[in-house]
Protein backbone atom coordinates (compact mmCIF):
# COMPACT_ATOMS: atom_id res chain seq x y z
CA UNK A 1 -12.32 -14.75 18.32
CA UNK A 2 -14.34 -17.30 16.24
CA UNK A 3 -17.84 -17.45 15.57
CA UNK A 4 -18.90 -19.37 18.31
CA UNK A 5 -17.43 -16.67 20.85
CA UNK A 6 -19.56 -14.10 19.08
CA UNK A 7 -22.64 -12.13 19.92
CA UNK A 8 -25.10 -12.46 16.93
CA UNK A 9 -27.82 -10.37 16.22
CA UNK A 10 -30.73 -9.13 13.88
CA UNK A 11 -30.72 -5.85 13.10
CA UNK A 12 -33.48 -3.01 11.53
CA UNK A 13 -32.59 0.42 10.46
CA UNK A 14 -35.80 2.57 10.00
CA UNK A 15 -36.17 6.32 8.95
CA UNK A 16 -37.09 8.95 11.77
CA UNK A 17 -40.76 7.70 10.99
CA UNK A 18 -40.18 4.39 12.11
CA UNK A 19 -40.71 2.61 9.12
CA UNK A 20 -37.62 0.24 8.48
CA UNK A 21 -35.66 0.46 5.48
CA UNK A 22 -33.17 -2.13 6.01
CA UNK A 23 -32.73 -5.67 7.86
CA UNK A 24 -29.22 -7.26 9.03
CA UNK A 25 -27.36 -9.66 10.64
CA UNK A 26 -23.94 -9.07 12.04
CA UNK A 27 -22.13 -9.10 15.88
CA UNK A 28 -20.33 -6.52 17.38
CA UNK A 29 -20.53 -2.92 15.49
CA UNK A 30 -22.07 -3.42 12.63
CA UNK A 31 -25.73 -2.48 12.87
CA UNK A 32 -24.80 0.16 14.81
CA UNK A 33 -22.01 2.13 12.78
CA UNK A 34 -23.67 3.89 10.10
CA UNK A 35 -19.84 5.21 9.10
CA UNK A 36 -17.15 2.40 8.82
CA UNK A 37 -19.58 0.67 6.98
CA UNK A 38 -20.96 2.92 4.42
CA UNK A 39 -18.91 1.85 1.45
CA UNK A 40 -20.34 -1.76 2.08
CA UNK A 41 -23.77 -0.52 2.46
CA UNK A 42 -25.76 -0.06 -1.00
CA UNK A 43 -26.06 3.32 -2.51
CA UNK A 44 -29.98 3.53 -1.92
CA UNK A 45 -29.65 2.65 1.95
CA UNK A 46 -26.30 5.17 1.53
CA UNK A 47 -28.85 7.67 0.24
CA UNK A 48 -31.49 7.41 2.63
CA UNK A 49 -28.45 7.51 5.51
CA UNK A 50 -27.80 11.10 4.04
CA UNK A 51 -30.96 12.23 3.41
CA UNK A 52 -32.11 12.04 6.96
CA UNK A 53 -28.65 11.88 9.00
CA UNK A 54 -26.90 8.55 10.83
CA UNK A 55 -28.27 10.58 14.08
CA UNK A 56 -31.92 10.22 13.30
CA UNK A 57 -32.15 7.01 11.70
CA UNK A 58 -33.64 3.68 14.16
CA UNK A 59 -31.79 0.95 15.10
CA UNK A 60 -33.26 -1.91 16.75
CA UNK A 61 -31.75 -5.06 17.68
CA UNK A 62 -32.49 -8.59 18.51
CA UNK A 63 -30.02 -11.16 19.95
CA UNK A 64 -29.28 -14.57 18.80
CA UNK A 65 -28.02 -17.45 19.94
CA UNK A 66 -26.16 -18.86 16.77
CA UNK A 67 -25.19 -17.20 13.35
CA UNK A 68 -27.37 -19.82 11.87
CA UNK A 69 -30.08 -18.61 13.85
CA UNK A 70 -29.42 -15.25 12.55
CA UNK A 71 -29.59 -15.67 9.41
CA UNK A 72 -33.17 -17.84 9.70
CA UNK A 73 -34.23 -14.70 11.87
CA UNK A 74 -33.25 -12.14 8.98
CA UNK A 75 -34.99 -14.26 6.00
CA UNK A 76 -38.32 -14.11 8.08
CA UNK A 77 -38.04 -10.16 9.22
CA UNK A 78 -37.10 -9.65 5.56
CA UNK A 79 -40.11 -11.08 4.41
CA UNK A 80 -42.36 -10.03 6.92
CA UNK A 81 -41.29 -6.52 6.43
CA UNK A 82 -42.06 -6.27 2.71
CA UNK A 83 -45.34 -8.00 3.32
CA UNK A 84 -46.37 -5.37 5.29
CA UNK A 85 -45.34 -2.83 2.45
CA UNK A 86 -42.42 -1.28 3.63
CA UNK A 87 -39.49 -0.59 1.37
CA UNK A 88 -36.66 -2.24 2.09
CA UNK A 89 -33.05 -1.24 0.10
CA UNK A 90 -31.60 -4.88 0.98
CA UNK A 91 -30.94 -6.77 -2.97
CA UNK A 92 -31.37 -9.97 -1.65
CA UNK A 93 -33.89 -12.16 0.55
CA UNK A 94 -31.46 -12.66 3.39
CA UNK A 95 -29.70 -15.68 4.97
CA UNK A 96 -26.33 -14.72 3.15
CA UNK A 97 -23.21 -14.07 4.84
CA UNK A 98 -18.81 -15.43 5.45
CA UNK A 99 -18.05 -14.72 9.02
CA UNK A 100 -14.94 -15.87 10.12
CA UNK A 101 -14.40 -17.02 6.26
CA UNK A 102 -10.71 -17.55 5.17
CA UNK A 103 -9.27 -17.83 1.61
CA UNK A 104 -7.39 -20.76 0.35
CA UNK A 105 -3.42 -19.68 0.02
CA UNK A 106 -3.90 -20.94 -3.63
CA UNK A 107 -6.47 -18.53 -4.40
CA UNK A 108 -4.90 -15.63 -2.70
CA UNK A 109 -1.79 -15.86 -4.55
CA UNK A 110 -3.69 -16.22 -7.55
CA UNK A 111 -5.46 -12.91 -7.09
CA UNK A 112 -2.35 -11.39 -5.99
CA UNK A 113 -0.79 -12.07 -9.17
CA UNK A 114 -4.04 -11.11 -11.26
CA UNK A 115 -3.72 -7.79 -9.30
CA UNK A 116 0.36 -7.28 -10.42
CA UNK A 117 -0.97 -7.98 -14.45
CA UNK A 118 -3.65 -5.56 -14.31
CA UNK A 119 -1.56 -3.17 -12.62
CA UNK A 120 1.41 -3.37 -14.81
CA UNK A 121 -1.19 -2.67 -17.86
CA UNK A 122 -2.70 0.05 -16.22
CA UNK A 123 -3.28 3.16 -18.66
CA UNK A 124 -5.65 5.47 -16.17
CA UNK A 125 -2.86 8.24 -15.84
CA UNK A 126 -0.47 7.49 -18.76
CA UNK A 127 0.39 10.70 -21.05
CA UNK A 128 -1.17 12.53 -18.53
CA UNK A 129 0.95 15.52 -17.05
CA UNK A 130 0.66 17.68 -14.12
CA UNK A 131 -0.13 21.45 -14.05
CA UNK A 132 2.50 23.61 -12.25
CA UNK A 133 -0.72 24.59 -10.16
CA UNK A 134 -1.33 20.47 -9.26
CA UNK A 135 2.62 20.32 -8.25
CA UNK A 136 2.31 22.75 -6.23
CA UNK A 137 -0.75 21.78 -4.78
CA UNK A 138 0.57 18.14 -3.90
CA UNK A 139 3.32 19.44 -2.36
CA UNK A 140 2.00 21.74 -0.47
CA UNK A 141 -0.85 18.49 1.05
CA UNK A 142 2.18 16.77 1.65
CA UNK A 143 4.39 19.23 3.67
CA UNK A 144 4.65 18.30 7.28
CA UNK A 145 3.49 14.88 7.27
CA UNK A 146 5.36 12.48 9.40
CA UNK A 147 4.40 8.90 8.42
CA UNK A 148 8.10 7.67 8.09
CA UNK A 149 9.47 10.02 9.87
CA UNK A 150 11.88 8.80 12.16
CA UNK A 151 11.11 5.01 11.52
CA UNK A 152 14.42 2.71 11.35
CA UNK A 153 13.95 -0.68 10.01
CA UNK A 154 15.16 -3.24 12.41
CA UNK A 155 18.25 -5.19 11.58
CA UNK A 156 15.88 -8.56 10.74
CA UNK A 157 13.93 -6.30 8.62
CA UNK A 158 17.26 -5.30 6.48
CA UNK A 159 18.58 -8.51 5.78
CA UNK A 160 15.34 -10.03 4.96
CA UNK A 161 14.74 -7.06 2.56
CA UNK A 162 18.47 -7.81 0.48
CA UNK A 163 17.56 -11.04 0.55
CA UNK A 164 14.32 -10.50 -1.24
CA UNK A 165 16.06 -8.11 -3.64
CA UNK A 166 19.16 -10.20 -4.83
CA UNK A 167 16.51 -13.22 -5.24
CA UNK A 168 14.07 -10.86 -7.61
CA UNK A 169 17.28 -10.46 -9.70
CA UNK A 170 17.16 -13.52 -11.43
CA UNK A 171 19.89 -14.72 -13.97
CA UNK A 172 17.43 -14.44 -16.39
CA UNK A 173 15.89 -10.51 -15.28
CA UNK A 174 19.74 -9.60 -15.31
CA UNK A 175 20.43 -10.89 -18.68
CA UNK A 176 17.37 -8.91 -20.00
CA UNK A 177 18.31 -5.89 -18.35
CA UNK A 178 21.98 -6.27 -20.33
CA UNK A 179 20.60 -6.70 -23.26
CA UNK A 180 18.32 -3.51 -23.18
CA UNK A 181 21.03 -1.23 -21.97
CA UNK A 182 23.50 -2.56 -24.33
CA UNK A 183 24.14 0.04 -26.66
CA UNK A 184 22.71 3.41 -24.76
CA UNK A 185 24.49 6.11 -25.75
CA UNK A 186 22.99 9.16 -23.74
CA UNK A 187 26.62 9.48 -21.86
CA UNK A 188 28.14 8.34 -24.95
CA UNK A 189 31.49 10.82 -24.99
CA UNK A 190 30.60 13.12 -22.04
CA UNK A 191 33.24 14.70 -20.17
CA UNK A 192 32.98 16.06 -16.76
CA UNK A 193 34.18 19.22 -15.72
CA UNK A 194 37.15 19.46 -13.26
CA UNK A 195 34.46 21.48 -11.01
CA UNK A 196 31.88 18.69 -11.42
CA UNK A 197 34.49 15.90 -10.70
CA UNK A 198 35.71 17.89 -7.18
CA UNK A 199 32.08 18.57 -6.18
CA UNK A 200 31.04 14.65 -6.87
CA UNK A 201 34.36 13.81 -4.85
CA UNK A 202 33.15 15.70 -2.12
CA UNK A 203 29.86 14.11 -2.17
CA UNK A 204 31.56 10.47 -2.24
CA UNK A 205 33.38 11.49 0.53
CA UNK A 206 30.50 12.63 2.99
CA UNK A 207 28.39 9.42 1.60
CA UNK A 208 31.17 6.73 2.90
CA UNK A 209 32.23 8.78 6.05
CA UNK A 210 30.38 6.81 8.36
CA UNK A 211 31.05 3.59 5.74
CA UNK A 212 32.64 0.65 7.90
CA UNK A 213 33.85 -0.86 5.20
CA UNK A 214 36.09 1.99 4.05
CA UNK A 215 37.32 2.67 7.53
CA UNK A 216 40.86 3.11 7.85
CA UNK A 217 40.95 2.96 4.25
CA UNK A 218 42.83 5.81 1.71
CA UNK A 219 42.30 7.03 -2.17
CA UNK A 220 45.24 6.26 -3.97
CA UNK A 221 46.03 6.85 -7.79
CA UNK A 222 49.05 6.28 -10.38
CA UNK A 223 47.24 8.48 -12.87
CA UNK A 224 45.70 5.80 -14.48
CA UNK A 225 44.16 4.09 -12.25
CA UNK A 226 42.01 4.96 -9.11
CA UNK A 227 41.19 2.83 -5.78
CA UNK A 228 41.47 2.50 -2.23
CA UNK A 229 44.29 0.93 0.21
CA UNK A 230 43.93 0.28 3.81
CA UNK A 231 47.66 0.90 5.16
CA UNK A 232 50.40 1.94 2.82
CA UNK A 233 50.56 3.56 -0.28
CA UNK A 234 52.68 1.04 -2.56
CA UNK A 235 55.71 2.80 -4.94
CA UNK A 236 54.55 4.27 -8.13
CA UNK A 237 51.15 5.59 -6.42
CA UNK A 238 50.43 9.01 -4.61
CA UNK A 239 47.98 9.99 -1.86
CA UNK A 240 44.12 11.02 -3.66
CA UNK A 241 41.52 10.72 -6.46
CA UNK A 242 42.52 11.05 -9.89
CA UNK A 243 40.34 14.11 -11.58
CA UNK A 244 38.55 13.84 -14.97
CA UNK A 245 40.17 15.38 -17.72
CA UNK A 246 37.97 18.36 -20.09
């Protein structure tokens, strides 16, 4: 709906007294909801909201026939009102407003990217650790809530989703990544159990038991060497994974 197809009006919120304490312009809602638009509002109109309740406080209303014509109508009951001595919580003299306002892509990208940097660099919560008493507290908030539950991503969704992964690993990101794992030693020399190795077999196995792509398919090993055939085993290899060695 654009502005033209829009129902403009002055609006004047006044305490339980009648005396106003505010003067607006909007179209559909927004005089009326005292709620949805709190944030938006200023803390002293916030205050006097509060102080008397969104049930007792005035509204009173007067259509327009053009945003324009809103906006000359709020300058003059703005002006008229604090003439008369009333004290009004707007910051401004009126006339101000964006309706039906859209940002340049430019400048939304731009902001988007500000957003990542400051984000990236943000130290609010860093070094900071959790209670046992604040783990358990989030966890219990978060028990039985079903946001995802049950959602499956449609088969568009999925391919556009690898596609944006393998093209945020760049040539460049992967050679950087290389470089900073390139000598890590924290499994430098570890050796699995036998136990471990069965258990993590097991796990494999359930993981790729619905896998299409090993379907049909068999472990094979010649005690060096581990990997998968689709029909028969060749001479020199026997059925199975080989285990890791203590």
């Amino acid at each position: 709906m654009n502005t033209r197809d829009r129902q403009f009006y002055i609006y004047v919120h006044c305490r339980p007294s009648g005396e106003p304490f505010y003067v607006g312009k909007g179209h559909g809602s927004r005089g009326y909801d005292l709620t949805h638009w709190k944030r938006i509002r200023n803390k002293h109109h916030r205050n006097i909201v509060a102080k008397y309740g969104k049930e007792n406080i005035l509204i009173y209303t007067r259509n327009c026939e053009s945003e324009n014509q809103a906006k000359v109508h709020e300058v003059w009951m703005i002006a008229w009102c604090r003439l008369q001595g009333y004290r009004l919580t707007n910051q401004t003299d009126g006339g101000e407003g964006t309706s039906g306002f859209k940002m340049p892509v430019e400048i939304v990208k731009r902001l988007g990217k500000l957003t990542s940097i400051r984000m990236r660099g943000n130290q609010f919560r860093k070094g900071v650790h959790q209670t046992e008493e604040e783990k358990e507290k989030h966890s219990q908030a978060n028990i039985g809530k079903q946001n995802s539950l049950g959602h499956k991503h449609t088969p568009e969704w999925c391919v556009a989703q690898s596609k944006r992964t393998r093209s945020a690993w760049t040539p460049e990101r992967r050679a950087a990544q290389a470089e900073r794992m390139c000598g890590n030693k924290n499994t430098l020399g570890t050796k699995h159990s036998l136990d471990w190795c069965a258990a993590a077999s097991i796990r494999m196995s359930k993981r790729m038991h619905d896998n299409k792509i090993t379907l049909g398919r068999i472990w094979i090993n010649n005690g060096l060497i581990t990997k998968m055939v689709k029909d028969k085993i060749p001479t020199g290899w026997k059925k199975g994974r080989m285990l890791c060695s203590t």
